[in-house]
PDB file of N, CA and C in Angstrom:
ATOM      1  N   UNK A   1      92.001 100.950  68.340  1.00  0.00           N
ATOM      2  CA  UNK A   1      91.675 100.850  69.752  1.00  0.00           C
ATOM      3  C   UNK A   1      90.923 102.102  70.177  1.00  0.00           C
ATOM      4  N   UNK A   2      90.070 101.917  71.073  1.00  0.00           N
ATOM      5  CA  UNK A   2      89.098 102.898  71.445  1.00  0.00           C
ATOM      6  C   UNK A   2      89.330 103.440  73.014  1.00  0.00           C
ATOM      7  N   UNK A   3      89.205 104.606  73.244  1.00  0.00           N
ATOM      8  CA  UNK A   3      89.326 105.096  74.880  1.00  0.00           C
ATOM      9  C   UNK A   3      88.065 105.379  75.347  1.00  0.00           C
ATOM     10  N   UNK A   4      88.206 104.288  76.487  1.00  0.00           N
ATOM     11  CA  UNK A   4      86.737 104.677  77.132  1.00  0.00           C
ATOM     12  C   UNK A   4      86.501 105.976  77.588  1.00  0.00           C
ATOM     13  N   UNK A   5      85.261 106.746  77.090  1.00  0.00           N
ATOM     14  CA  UNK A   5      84.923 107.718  77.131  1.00  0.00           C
ATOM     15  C   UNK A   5      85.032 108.360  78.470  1.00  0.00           C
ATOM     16  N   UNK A   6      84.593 107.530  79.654  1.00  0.00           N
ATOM     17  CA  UNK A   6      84.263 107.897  80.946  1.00  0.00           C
ATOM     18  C   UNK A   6      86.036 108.235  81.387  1.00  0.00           C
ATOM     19  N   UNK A   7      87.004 108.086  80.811  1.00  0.00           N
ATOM     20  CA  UNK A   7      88.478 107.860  81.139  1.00  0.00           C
ATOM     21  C   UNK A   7      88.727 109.623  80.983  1.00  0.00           C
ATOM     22  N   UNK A   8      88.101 110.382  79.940  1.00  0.00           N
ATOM     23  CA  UNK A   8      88.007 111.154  79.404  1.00  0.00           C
ATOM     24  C   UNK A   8      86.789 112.513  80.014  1.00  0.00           C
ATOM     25  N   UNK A   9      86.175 112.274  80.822  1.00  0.00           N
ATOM     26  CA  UNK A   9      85.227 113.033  80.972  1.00  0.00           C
ATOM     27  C   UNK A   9      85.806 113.720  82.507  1.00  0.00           C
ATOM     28  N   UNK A  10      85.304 115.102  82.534  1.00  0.00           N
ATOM     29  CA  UNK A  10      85.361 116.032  83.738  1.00  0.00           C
ATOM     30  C   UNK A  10      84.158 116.077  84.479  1.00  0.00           C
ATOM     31  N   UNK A  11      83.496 115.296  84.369  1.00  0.00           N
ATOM     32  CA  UNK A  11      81.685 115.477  84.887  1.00  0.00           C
ATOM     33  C   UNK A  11      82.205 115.809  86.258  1.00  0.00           C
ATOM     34  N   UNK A  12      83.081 114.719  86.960  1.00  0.00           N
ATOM     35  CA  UNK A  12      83.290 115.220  88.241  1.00  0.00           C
ATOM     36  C   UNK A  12      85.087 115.134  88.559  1.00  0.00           C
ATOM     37  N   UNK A  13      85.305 115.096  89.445  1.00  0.00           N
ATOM     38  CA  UNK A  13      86.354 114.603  90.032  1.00  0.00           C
ATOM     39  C   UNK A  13      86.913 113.869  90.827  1.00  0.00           C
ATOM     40  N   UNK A  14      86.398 113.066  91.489  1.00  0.00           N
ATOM     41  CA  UNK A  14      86.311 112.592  92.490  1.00  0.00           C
ATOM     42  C   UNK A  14      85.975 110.835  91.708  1.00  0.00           C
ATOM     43  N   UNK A  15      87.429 110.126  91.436  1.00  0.00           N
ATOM     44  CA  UNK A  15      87.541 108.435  90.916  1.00  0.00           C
ATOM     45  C   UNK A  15      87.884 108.064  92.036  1.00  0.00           C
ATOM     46  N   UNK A  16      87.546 106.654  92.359  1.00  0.00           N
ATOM     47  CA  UNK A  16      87.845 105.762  93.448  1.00  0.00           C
ATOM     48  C   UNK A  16      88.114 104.538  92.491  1.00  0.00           C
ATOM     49  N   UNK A  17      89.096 103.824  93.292  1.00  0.00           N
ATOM     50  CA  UNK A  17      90.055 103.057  93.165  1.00  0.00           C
ATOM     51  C   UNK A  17      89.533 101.457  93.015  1.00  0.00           C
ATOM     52  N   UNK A  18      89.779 101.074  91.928  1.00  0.00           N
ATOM     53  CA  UNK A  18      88.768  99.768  91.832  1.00  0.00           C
ATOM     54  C   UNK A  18      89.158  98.643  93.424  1.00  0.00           C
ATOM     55  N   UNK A  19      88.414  98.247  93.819  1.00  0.00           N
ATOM     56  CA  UNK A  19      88.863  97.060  95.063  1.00  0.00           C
ATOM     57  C   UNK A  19      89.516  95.990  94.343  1.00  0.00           C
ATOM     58  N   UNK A  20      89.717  95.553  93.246  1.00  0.00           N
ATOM     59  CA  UNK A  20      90.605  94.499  93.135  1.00  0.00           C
ATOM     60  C   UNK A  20      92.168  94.941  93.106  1.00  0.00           C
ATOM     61  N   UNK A  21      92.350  96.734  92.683  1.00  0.00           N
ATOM     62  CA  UNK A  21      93.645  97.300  93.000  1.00  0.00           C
ATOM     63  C   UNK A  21      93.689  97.035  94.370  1.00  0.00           C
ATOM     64  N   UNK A  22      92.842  97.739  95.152  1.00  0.00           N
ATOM     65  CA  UNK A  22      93.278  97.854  96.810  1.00  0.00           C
ATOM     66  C   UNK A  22      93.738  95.990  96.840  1.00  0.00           C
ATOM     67  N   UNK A  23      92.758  94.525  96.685  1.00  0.00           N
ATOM     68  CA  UNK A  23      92.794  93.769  97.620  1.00  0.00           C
ATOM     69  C   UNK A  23      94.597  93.460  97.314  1.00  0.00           C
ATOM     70  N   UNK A  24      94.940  94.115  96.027  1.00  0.00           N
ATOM     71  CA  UNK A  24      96.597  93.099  95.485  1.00  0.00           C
ATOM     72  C   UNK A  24      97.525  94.531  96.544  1.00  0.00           C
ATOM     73  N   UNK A  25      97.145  95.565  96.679  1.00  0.00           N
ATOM     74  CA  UNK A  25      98.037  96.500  97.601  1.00  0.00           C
ATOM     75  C   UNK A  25      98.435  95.946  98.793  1.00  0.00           C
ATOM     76  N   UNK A  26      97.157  95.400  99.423  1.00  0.00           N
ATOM     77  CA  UNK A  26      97.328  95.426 101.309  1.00  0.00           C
ATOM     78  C   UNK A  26      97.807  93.955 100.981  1.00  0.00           C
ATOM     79  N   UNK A  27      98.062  92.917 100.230  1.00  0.00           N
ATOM     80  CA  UNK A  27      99.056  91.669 100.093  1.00  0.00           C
ATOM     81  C   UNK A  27     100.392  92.372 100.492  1.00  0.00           C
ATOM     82  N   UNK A  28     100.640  93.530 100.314  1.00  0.00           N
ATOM     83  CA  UNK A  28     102.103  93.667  99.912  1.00  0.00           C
ATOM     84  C   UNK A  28     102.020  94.060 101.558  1.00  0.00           C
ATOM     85  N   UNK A  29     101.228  95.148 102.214  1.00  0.00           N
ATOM     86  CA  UNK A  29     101.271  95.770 103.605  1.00  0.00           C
ATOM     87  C   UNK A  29      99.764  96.261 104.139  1.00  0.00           C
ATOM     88  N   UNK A  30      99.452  96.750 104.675  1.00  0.00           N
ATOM     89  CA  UNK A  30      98.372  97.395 105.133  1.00  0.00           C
ATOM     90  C   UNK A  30      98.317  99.039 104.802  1.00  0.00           C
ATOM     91  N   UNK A  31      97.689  99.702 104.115  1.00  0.00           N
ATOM     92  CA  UNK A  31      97.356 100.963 103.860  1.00  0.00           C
ATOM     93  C   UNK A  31      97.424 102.223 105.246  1.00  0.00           C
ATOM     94  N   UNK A  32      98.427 102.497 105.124  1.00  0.00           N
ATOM     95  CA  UNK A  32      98.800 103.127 106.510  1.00  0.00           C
ATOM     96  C   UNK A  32      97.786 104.555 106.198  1.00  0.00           C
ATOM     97  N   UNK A  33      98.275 105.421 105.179  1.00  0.00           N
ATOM     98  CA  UNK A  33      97.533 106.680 104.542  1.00  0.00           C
ATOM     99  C   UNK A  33      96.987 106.713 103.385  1.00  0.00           C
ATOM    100  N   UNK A  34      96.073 106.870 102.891  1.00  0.00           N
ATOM    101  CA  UNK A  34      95.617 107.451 101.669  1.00  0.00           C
ATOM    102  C   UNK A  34      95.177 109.528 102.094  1.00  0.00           C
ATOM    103  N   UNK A  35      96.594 109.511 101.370  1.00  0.00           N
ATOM    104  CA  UNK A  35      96.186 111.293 101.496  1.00  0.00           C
ATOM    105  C   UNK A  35      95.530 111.708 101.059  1.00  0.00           C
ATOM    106  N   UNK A  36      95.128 111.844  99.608  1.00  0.00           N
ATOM    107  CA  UNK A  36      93.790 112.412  98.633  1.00  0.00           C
ATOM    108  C   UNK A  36      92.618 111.555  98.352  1.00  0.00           C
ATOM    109  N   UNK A  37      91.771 110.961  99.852  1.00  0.00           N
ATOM    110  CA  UNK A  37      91.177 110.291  99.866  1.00  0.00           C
ATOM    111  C   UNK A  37      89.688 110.772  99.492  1.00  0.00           C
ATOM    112  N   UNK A  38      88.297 110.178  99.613  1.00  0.00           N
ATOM    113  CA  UNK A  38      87.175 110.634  99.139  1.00  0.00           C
ATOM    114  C   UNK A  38      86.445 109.797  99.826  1.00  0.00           C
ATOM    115  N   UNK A  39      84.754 110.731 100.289  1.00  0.00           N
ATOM    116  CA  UNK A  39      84.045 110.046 101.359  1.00  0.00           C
ATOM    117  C   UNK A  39      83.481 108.810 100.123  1.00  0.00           C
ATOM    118  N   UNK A  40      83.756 108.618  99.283  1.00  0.00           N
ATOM    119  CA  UNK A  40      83.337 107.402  97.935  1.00  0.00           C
ATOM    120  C   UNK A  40      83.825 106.345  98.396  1.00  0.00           C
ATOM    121  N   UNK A  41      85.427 106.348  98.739  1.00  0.00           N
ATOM    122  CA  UNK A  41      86.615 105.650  98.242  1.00  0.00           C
ATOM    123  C   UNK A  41      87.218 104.916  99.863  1.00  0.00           C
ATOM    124  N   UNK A  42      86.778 103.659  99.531  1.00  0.00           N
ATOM    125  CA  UNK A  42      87.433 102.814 100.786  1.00  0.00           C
ATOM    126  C   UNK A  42      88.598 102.021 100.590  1.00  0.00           C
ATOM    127  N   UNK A  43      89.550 102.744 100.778  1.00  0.00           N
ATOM    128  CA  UNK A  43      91.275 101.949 100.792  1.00  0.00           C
ATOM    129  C   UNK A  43      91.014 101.123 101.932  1.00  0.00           C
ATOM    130  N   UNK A  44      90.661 101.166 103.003  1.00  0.00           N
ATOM    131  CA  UNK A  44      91.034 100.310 104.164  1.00  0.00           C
ATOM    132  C   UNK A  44      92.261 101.346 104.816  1.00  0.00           C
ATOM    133  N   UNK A  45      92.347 102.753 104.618  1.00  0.00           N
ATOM    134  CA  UNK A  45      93.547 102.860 105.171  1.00  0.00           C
ATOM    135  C   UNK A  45      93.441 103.355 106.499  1.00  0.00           C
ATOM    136  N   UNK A  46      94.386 102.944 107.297  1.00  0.00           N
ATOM    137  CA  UNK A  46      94.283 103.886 108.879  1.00  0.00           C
ATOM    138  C   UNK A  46      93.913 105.581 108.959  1.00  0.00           C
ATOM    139  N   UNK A  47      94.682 105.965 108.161  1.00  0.00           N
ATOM    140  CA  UNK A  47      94.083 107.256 108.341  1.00  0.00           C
ATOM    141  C   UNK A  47      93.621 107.618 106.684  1.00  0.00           C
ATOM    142  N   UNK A  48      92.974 108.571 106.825  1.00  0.00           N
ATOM    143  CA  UNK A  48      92.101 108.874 105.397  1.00  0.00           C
ATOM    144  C   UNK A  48      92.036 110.176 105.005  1.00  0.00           C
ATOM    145  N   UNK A  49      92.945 110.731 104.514  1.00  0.00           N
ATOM    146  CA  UNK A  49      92.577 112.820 104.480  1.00  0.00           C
ATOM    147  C   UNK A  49      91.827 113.038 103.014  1.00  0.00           C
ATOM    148  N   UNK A  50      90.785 113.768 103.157  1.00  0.00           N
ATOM    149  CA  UNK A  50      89.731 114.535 102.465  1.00  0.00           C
ATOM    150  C   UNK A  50      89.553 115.762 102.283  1.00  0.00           C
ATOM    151  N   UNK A  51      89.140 116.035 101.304  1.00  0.00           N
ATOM    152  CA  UNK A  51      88.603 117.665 101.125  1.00  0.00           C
ATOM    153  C   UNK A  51      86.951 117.923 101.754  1.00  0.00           C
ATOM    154  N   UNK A  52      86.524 117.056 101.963  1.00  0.00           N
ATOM    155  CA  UNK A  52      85.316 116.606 102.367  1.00  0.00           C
ATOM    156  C   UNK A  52      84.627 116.992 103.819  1.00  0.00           C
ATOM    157  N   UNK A  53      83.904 117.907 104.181  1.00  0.00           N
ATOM    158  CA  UNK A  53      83.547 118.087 105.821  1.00  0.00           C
ATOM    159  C   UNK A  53      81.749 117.414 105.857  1.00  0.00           C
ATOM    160  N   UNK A  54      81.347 116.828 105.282  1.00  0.00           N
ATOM    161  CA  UNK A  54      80.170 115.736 105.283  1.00  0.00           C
ATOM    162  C   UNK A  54      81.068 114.862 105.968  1.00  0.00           C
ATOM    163  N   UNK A  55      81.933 113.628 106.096  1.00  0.00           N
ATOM    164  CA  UNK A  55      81.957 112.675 106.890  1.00  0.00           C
ATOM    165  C   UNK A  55      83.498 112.596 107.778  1.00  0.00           C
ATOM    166  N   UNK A  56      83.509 113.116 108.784  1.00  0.00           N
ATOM    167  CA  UNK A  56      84.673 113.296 109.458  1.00  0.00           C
ATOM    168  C   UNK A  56      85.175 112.343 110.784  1.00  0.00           C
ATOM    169  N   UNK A  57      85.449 111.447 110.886  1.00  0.00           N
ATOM    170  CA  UNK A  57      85.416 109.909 111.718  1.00  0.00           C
ATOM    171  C   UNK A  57      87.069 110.201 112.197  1.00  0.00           C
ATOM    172  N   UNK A  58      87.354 108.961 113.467  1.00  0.00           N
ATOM    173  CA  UNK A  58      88.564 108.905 114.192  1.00  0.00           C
ATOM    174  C   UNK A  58      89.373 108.899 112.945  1.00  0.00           C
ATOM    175  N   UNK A  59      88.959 108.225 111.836  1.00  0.00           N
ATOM    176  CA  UNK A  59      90.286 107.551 111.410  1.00  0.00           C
ATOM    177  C   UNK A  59      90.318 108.856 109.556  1.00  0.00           C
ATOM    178  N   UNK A  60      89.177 109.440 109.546  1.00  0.00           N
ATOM    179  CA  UNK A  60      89.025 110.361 108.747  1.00  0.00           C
ATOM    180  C   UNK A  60      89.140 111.853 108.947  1.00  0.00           C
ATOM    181  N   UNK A  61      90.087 112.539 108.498  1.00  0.00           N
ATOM    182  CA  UNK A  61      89.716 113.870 108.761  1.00  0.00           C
ATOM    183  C   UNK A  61      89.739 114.671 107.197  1.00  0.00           C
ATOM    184  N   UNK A  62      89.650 115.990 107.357  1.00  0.00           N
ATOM    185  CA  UNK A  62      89.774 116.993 106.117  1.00  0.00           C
ATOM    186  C   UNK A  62      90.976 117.599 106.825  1.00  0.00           C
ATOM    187  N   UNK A  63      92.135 117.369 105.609  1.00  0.00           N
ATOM    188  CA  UNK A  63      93.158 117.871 105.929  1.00  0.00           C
ATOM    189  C   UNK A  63      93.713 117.927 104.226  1.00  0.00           C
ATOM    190  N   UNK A  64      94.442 118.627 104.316  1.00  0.00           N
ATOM    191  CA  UNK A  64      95.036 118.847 102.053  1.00  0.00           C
ATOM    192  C   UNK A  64      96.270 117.734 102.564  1.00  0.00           C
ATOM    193  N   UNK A  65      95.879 116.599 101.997  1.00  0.00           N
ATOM    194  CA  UNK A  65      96.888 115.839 101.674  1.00  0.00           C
ATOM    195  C   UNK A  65      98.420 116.261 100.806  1.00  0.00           C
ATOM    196  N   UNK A  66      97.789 116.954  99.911  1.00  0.00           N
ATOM    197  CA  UNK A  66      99.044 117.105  98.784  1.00  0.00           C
ATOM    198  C   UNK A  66     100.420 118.076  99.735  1.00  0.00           C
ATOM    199  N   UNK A  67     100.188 118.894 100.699  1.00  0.00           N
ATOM    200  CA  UNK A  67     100.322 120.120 101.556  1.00  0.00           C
ATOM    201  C   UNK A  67     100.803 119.543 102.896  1.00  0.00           C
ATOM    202  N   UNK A  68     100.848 117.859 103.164  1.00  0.00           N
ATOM    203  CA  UNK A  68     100.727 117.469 104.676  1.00  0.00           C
ATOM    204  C   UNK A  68     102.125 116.351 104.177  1.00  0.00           C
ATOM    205  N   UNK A  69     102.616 116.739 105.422  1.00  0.00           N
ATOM    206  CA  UNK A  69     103.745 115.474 105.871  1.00  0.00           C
ATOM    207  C   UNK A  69     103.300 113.837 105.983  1.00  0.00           C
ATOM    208  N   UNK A  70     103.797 113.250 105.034  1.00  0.00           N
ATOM    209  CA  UNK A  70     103.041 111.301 105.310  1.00  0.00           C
ATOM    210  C   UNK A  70     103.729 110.670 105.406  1.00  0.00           C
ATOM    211  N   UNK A  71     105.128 111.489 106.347  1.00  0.00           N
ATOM    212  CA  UNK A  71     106.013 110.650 107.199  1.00  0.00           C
ATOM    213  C   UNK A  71     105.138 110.187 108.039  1.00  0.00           C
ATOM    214  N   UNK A  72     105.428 108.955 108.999  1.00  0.00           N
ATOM    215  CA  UNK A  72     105.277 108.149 110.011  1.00  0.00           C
ATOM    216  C   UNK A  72     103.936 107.194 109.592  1.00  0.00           C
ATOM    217  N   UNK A  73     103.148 106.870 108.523  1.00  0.00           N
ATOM    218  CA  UNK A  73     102.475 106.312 109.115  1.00  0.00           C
ATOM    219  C   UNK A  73     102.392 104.683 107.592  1.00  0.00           C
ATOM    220  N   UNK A  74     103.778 104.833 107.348  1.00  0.00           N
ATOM    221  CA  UNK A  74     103.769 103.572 106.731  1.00  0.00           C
ATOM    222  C   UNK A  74     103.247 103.226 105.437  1.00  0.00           C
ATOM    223  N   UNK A  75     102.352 102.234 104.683  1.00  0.00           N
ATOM    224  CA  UNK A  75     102.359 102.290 103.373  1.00  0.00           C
ATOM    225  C   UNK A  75     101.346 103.461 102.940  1.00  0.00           C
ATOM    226  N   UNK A  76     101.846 104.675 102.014  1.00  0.00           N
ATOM    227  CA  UNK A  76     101.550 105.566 102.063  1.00  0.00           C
ATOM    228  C   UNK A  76     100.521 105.190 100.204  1.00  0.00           C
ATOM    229  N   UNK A  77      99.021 105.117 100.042  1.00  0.00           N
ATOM    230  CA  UNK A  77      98.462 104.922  98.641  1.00  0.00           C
ATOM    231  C   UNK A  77      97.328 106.246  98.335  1.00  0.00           C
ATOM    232  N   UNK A  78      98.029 106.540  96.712  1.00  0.00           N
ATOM    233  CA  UNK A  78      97.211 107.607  96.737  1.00  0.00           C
ATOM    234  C   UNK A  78      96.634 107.357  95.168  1.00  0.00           C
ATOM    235  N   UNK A  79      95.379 106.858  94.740  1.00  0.00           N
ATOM    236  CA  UNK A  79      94.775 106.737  93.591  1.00  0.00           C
ATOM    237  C   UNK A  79      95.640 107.499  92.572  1.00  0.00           C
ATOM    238  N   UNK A  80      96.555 107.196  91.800  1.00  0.00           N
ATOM    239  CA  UNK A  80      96.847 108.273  90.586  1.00  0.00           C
ATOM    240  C   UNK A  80      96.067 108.517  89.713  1.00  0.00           C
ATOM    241  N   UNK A  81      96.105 110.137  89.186  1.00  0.00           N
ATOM    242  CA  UNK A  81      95.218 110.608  88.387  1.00  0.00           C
ATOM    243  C   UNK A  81      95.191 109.830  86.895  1.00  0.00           C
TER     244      UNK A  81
END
């Protein structure tokens, strides 16, 4: 068996989350937070925290997810590495 190479590479950092993961997530609830989110990467979630100050919207801010409280705002999805 072979590992896809790209599984393996540091070129960047920044993976987003295939949409057929997200569409089987929000079956279960609606994406309340994605904390370690990316201006790439569309969860659908209400709120969206980034390292990112290029795109900063109501429902997006730059805030360190890993560092922030994600009490209160419900199904909490964060791409695992």
């Amino acid at each position: 068996m072979s590992i896809n190479a790209a599984l393996m590479s540091s070129a960047h950092q920044a993976w987003v989350t295939p949409n057929a993961i997200i569409k089987n997530i929000i079956k279960i609830a609606p994406i309340g937070l994605d904390p370690c989110g990316n201006v790439m990467n569309s969860t659908g979630a209400v709120m969206c925290w980034h390292d990112n100050d290029a795109k900063t919207t109501e429902r997006e801010r730059k805030q360190d997810g890993l560092k922030s409280d994600w009490r209160g705002y419900g199904l909490v999805y964060m791409n695992p590495p």
